[in-house]
C-alpha atoms as a PDB file:
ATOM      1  CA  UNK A   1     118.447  87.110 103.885  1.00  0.00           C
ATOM      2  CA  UNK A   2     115.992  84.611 102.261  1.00  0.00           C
ATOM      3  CA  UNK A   3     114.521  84.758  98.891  1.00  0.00           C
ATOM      4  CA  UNK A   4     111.357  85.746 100.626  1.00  0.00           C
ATOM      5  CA  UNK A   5     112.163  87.701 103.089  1.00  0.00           C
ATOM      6  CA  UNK A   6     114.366  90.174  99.815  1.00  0.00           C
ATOM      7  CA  UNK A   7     111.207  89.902  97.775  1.00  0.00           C
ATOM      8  CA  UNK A   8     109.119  91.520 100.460  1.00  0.00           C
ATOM      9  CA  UNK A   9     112.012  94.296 101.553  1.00  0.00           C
ATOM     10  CA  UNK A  10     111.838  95.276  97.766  1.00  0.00           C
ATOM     11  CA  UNK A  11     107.979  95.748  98.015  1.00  0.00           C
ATOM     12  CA  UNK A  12     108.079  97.476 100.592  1.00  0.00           C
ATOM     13  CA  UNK A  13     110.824  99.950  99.178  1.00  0.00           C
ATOM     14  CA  UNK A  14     108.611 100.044  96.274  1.00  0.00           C
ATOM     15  CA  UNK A  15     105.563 100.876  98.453  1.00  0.00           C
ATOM     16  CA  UNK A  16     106.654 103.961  99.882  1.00  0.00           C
ATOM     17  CA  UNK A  17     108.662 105.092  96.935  1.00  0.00           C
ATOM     18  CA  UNK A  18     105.256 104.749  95.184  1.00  0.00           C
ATOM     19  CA  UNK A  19     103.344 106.709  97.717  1.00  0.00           C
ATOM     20  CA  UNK A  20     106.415 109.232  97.601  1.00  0.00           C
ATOM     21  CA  UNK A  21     105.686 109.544  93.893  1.00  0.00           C
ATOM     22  CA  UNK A  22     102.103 109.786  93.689  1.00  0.00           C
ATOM     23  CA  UNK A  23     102.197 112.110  96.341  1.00  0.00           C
ATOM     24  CA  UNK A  24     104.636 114.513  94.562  1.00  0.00           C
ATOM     25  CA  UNK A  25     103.123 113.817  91.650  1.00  0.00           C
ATOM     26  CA  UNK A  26      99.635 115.605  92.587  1.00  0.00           C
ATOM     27  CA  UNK A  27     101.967 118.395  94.362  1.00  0.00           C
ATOM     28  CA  UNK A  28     103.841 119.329  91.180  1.00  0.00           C
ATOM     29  CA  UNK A  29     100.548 119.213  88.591  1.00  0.00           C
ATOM     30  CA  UNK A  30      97.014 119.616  88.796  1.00  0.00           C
ATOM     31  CA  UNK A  31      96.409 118.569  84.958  1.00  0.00           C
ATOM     32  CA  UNK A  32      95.856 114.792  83.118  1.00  0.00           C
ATOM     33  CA  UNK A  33      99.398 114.596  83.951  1.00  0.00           C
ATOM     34  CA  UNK A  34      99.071 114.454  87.814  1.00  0.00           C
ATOM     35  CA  UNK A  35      95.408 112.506  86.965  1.00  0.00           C
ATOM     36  CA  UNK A  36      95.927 109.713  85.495  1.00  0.00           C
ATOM     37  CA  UNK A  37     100.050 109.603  86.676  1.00  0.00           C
ATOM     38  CA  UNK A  38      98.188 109.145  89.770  1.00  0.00           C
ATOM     39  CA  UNK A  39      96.195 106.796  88.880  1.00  0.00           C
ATOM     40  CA  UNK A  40      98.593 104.424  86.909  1.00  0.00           C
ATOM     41  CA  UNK A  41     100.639 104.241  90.777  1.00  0.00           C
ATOM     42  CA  UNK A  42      97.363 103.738  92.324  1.00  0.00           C
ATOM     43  CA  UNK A  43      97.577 100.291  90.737  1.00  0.00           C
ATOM     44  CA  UNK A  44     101.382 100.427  90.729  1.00  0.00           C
ATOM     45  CA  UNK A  45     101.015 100.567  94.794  1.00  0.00           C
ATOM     46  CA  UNK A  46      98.672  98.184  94.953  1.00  0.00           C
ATOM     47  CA  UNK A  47     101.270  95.851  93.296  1.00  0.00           C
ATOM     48  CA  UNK A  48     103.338  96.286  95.805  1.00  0.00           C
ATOM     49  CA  UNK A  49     100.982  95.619  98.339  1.00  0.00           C
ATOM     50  CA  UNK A  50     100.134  92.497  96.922  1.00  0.00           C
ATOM     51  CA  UNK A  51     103.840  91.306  96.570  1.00  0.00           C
ATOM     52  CA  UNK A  52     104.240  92.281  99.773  1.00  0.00           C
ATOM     53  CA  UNK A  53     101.971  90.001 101.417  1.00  0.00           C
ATOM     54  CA  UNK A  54     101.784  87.107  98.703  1.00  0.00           C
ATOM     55  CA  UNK A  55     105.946  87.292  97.413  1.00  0.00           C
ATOM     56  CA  UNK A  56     105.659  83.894  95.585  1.00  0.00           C
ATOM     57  CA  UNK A  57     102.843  85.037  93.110  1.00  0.00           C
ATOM     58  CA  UNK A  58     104.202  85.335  89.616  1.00  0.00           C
ATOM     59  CA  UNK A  59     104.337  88.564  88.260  1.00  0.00           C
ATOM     60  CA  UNK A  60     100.789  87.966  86.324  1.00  0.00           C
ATOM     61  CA  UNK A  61      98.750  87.245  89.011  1.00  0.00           C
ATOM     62  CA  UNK A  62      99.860  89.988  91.058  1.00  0.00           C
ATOM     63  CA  UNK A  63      98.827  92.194  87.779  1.00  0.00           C
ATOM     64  CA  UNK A  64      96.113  90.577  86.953  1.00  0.00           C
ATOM     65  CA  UNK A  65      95.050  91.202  90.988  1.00  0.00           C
ATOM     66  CA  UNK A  66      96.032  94.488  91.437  1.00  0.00           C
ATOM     67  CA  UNK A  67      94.113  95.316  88.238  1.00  0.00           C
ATOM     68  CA  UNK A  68      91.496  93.754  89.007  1.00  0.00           C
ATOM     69  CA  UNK A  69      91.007  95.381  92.448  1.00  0.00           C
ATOM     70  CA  UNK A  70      91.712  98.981  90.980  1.00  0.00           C
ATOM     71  CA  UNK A  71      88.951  98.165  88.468  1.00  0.00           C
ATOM     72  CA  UNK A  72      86.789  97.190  91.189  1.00  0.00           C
ATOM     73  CA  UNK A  73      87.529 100.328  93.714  1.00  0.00           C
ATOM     74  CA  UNK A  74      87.019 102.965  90.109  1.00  0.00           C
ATOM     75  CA  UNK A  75      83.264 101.033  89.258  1.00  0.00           C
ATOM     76  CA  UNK A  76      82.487 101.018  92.821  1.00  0.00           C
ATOM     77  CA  UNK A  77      82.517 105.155  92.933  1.00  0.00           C
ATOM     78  CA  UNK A  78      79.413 104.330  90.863  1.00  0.00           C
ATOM     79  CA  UNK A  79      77.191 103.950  93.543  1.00  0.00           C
ATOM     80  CA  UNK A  80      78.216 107.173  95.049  1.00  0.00           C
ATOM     81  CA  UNK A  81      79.058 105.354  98.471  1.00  0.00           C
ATOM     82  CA  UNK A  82      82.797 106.497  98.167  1.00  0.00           C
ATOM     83  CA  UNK A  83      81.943 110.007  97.494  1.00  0.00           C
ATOM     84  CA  UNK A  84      79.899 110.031 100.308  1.00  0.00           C
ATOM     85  CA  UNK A  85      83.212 108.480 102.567  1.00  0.00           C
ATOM     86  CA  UNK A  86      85.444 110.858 100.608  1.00  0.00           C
ATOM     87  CA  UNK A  87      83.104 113.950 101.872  1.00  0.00           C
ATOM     88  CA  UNK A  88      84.164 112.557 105.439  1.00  0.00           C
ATOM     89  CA  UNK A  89      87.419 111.180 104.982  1.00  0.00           C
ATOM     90  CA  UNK A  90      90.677 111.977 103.486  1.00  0.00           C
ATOM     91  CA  UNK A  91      92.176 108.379 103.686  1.00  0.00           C
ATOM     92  CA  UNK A  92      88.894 107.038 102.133  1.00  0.00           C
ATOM     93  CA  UNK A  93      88.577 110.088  99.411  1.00  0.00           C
ATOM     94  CA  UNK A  94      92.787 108.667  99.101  1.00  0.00           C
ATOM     95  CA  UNK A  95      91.615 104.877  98.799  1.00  0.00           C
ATOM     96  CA  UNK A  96      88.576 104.841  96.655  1.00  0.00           C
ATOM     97  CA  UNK A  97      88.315 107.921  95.159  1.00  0.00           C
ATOM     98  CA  UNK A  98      84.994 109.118  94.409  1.00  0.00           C
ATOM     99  CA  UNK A  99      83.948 109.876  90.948  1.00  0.00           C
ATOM    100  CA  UNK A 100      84.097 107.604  88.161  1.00  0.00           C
ATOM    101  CA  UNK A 101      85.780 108.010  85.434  1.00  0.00           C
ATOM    102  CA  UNK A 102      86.340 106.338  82.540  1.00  0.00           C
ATOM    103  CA  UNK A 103      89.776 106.956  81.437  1.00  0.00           C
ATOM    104  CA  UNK A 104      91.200 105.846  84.729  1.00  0.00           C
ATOM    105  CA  UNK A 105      90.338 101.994  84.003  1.00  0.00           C
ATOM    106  CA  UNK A 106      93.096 102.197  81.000  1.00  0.00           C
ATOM    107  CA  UNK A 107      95.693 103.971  83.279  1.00  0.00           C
ATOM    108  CA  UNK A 108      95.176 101.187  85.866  1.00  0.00           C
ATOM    109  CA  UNK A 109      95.640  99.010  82.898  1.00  0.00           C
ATOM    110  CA  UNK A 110      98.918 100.876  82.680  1.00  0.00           C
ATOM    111  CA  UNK A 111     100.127 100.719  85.905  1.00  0.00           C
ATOM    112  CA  UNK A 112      99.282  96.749  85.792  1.00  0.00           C
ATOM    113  CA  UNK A 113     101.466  96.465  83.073  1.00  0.00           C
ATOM    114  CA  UNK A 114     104.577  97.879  83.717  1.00  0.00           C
ATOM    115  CA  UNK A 115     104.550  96.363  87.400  1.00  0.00           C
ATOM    116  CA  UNK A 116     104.411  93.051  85.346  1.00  0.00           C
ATOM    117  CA  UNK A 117     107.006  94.026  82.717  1.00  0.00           C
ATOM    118  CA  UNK A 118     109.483  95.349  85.277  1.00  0.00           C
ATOM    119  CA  UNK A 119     108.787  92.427  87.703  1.00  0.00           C
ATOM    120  CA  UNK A 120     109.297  89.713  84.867  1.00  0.00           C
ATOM    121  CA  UNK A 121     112.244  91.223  83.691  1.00  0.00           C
ATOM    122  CA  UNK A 122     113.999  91.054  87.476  1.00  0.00           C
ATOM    123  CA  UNK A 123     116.378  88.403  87.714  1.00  0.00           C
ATOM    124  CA  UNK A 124     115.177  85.866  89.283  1.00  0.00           C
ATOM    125  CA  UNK A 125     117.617  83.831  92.077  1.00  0.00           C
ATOM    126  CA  UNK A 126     117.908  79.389  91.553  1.00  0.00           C
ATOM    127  CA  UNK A 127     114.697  78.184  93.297  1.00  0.00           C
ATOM    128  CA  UNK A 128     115.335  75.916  96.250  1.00  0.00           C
ATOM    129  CA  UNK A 129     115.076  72.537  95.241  1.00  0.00           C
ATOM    130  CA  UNK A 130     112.026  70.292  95.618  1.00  0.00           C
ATOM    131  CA  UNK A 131     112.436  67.490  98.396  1.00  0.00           C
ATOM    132  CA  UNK A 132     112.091  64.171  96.653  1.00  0.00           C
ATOM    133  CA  UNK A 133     108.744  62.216  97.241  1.00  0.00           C
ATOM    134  CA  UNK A 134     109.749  58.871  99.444  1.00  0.00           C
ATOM    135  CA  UNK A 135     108.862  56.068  96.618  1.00  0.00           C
ATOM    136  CA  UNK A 136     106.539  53.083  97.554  1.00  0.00           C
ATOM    137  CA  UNK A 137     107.281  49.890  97.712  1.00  0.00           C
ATOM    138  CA  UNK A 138     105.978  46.835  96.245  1.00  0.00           C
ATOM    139  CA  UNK A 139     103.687  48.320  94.094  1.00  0.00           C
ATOM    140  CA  UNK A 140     101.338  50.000  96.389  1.00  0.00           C
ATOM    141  CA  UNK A 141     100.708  53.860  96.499  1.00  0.00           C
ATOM    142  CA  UNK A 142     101.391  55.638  99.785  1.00  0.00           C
ATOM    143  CA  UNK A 143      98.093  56.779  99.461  1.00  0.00           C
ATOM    144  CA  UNK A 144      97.132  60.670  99.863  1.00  0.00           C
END
């Protein structure tokens, strides 16, 4: 199995054990426990997600991503359009949520962060080497 191809089978592990979490997270709490657990794998999931598809990202851009797009999802529930979906919905009211709320921004913060601390502290396997560049000769660039 490639590099690649391991990269995105963790992920994916990671995915559903995520989902498996958050879900028995909410089932076993209804406090700030089972809030803002939930929200720290909120961002932990979408991670994963983001490993999954892009597996060659370093480990900050996939945090600085996934937090960024958690951030984006919490401040959108200010316009009330997601509470509106989540009245309808259960995948959407699951997705975006629908009130804002302050607090969750630093638990998505949280999430972010250990995703990159236990991604950067993976071992990481010899990167294939770079196929040499054919030199030009006499002097002349090979052009683009």
């Amino acid at each position: 199995m490639g590099d690649l191809a391991c990269t995105r089978l963790v992920a994916a592990v990671a995915a559903l054990l995520t989902v498996g979490a958050g879900l028995g997270i909410r089932a076993a709490g209804s406090g700030d426990v089972a809030k803002f657990g939930g929200d720290a794998l909120y961002t932990v999931l979408v991670y994963t997600l983001v490993v999954l598809a892009r597996p060659r990202l370093r480990p900050l851009a996939a945090a600085t991503g996934a937090l960024a797009f958690s951030w984006a999802v919490e401040l959108f529930q200010l316009t009330g359009v997601p509470a509106e979906w989540a009245g309808r919905s259960v995948v959407a009211r699951l997705v975006l949520g629908s009130t804002f709320n302050v607090p969750d921004l630093l638990w998505y913060a949280v999430g972010a962060g250990a995703c990159w601390a236990i991604h950067t502290s993976l071992p990481r396997s010899a990167a294939p080497p770079v196929a040499a560049r054919p030199r030009a000769t006499g002097g002349r660039s090979p052009g683009p």
